[in-house]
C-alpha atoms as a PDB file:
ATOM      1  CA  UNK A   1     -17.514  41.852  -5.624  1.00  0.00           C
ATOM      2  CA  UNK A   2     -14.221  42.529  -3.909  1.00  0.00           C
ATOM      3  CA  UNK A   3     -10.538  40.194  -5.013  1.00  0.00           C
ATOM      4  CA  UNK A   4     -11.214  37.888  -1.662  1.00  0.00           C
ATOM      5  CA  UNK A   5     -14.860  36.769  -2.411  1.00  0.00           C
ATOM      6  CA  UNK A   6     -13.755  36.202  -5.841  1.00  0.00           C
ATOM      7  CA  UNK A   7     -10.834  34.177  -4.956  1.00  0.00           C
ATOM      8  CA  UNK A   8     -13.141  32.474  -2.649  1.00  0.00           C
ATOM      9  CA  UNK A   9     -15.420  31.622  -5.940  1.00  0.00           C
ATOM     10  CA  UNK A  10     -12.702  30.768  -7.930  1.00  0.00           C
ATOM     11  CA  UNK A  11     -11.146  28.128  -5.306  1.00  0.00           C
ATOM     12  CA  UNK A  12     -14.080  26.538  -3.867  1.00  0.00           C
ATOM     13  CA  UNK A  13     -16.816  26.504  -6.971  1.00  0.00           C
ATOM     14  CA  UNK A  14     -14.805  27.841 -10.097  1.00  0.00           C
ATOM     15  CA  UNK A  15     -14.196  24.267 -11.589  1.00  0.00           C
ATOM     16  CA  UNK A  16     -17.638  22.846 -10.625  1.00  0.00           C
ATOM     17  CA  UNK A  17     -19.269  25.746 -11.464  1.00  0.00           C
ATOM     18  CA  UNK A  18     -17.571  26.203 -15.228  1.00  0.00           C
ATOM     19  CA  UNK A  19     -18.229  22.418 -16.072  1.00  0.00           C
ATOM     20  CA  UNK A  20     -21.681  22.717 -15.398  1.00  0.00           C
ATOM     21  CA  UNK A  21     -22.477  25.482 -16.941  1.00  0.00           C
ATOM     22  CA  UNK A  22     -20.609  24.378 -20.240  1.00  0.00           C
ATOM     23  CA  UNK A  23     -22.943  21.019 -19.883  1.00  0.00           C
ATOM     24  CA  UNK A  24     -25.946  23.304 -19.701  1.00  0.00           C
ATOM     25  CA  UNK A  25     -24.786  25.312 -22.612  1.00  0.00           C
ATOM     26  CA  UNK A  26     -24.213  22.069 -24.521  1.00  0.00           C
ATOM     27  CA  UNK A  27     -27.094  19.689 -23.475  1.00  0.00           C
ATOM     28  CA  UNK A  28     -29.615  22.788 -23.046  1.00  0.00           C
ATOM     29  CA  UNK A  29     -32.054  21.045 -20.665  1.00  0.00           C
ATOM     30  CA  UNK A  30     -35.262  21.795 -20.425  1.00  0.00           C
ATOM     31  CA  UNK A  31     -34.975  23.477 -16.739  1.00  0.00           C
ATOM     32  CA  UNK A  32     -31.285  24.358 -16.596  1.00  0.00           C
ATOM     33  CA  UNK A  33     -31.671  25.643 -12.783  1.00  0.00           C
ATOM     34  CA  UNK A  34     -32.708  21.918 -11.693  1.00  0.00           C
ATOM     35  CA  UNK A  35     -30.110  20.647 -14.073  1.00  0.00           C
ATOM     36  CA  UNK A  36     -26.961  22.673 -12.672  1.00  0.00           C
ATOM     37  CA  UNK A  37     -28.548  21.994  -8.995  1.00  0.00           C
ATOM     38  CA  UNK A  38     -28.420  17.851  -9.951  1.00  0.00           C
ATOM     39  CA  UNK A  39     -25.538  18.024 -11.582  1.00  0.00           C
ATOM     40  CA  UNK A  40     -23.615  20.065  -8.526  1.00  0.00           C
ATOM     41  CA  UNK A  41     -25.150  17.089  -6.537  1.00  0.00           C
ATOM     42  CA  UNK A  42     -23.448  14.424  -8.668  1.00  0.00           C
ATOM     43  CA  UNK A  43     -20.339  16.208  -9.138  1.00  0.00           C
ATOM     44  CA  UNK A  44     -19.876  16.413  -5.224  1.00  0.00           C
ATOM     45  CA  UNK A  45     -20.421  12.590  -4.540  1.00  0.00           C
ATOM     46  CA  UNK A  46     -17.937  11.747  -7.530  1.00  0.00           C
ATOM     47  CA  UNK A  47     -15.294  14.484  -5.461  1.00  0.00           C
ATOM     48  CA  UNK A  48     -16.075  12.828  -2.386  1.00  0.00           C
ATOM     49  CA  UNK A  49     -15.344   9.059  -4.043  1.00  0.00           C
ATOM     50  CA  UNK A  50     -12.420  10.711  -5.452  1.00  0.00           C
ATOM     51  CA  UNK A  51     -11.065  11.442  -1.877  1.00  0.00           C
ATOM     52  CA  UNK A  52     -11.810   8.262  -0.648  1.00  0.00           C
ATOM     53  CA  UNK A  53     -10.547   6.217  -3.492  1.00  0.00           C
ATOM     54  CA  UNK A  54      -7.072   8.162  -3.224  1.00  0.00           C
ATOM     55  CA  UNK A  55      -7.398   7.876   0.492  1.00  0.00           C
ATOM     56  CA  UNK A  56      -7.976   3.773  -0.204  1.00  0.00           C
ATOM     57  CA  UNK A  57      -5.226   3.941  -2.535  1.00  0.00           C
ATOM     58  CA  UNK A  58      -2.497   5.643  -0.366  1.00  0.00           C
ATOM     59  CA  UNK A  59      -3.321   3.573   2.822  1.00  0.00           C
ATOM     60  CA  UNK A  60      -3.285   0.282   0.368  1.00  0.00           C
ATOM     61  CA  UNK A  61       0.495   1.286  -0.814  1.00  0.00           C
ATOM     62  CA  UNK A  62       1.030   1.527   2.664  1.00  0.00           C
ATOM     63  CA  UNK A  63       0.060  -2.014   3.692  1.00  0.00           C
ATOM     64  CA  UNK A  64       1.477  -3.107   0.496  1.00  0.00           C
ATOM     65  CA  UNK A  65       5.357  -1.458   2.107  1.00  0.00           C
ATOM     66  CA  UNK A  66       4.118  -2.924   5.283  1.00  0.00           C
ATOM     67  CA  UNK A  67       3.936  -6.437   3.739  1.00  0.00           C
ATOM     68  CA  UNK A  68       7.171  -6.119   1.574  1.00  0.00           C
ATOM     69  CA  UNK A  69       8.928  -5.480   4.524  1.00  0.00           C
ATOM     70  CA  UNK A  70       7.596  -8.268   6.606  1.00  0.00           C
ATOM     71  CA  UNK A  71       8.240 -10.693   3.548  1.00  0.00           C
ATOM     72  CA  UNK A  72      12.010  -9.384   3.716  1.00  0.00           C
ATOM     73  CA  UNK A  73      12.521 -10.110   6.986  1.00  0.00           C
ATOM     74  CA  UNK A  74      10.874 -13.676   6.433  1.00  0.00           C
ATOM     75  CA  UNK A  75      13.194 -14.327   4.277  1.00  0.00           C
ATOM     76  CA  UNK A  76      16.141 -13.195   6.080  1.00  0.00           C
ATOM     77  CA  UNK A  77      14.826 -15.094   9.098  1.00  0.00           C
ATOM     78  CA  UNK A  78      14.854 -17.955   6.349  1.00  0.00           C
ATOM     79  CA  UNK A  79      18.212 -17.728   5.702  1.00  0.00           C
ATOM     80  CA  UNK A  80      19.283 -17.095   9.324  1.00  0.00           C
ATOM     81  CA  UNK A  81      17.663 -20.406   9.876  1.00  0.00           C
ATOM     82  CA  UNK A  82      18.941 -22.429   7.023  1.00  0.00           C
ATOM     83  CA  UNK A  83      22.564 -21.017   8.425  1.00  0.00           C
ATOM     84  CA  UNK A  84      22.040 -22.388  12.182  1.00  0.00           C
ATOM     85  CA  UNK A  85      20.724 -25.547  10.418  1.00  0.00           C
ATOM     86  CA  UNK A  86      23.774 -25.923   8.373  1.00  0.00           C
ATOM     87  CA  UNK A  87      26.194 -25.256  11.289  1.00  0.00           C
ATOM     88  CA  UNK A  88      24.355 -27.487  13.802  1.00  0.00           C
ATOM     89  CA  UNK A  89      24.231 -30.202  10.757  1.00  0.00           C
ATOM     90  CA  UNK A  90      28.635 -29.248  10.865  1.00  0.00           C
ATOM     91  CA  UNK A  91      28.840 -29.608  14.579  1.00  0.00           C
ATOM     92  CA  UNK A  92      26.591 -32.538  14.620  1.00  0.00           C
ATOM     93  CA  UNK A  93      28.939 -34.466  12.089  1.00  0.00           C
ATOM     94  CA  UNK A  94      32.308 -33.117  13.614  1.00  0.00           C
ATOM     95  CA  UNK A  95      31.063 -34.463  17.149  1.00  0.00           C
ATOM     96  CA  UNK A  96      30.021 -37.831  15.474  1.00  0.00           C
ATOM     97  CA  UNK A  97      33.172 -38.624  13.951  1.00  0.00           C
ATOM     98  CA  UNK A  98      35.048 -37.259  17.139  1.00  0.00           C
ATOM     99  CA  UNK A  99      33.038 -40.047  19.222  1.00  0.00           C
ATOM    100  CA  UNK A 100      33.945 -42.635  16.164  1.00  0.00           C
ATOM    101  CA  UNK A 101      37.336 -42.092  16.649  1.00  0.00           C
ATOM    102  CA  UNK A 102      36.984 -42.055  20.230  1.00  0.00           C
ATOM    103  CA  UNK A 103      35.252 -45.461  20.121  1.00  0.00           C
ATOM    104  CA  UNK A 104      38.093 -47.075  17.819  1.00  0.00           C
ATOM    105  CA  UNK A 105      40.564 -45.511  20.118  1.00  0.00           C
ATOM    106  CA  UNK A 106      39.253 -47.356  22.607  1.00  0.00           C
ATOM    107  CA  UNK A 107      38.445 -50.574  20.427  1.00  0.00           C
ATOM    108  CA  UNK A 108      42.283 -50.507  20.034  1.00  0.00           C
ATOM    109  CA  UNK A 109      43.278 -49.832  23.984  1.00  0.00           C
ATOM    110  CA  UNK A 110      41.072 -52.731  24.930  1.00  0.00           C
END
């Protein structure tokens, strides 16, 4: 077996390959070939969930960012708000006492 198809073994099968045979050697089934073939089985769908749980997971902490971000600019929006509301409330009260002295002004002309 030449270096490449070995370091093909050993990257694509090594792991799966060592478990499973160290479960055979342990459990010593009855019919180890059907054994390692179910267990290869099983030990690809759990990979596979793997992927898509860490998938799930790093498109989650995306939204998550996504949502942090839209709750900070909520809340500066918030503020912004509160700020025009407060300065309108200033003008609004400035202008009102403006016309109050306006109408005694002219209370006192007439």
């Amino acid at each position: 077996m030449s270096v490449v198809e070995s370091d093909y073994l050993k990257r694509w099968i090594g792991t799966a390959i060592t478990e499973a045979l160290t479960e055979v050697a342990l459990k010593r089934p009855a019919d180890p070939i059907e054994y390692i073939g179910l267990w290869l089985l099983k030990y690809k769908e759990n990979e596979t969930k793997r992927a898509l749980d860490k998938s799930n997971e790093e498109r989650l902490a995306i939204e998550k960012k996504k949502l942090d971000e839209e709750a900070a600019k909520q809340a500066e929006l918030e503020e912004e708000r509160a700020r025009i509301e407060k300065e309108n409330a200033a003008k609004k009260a400035e202008i009102e006492r403006a016309l109050a002295e306006q109408a005694k002004l002219t209370e006192a002309v007439a």
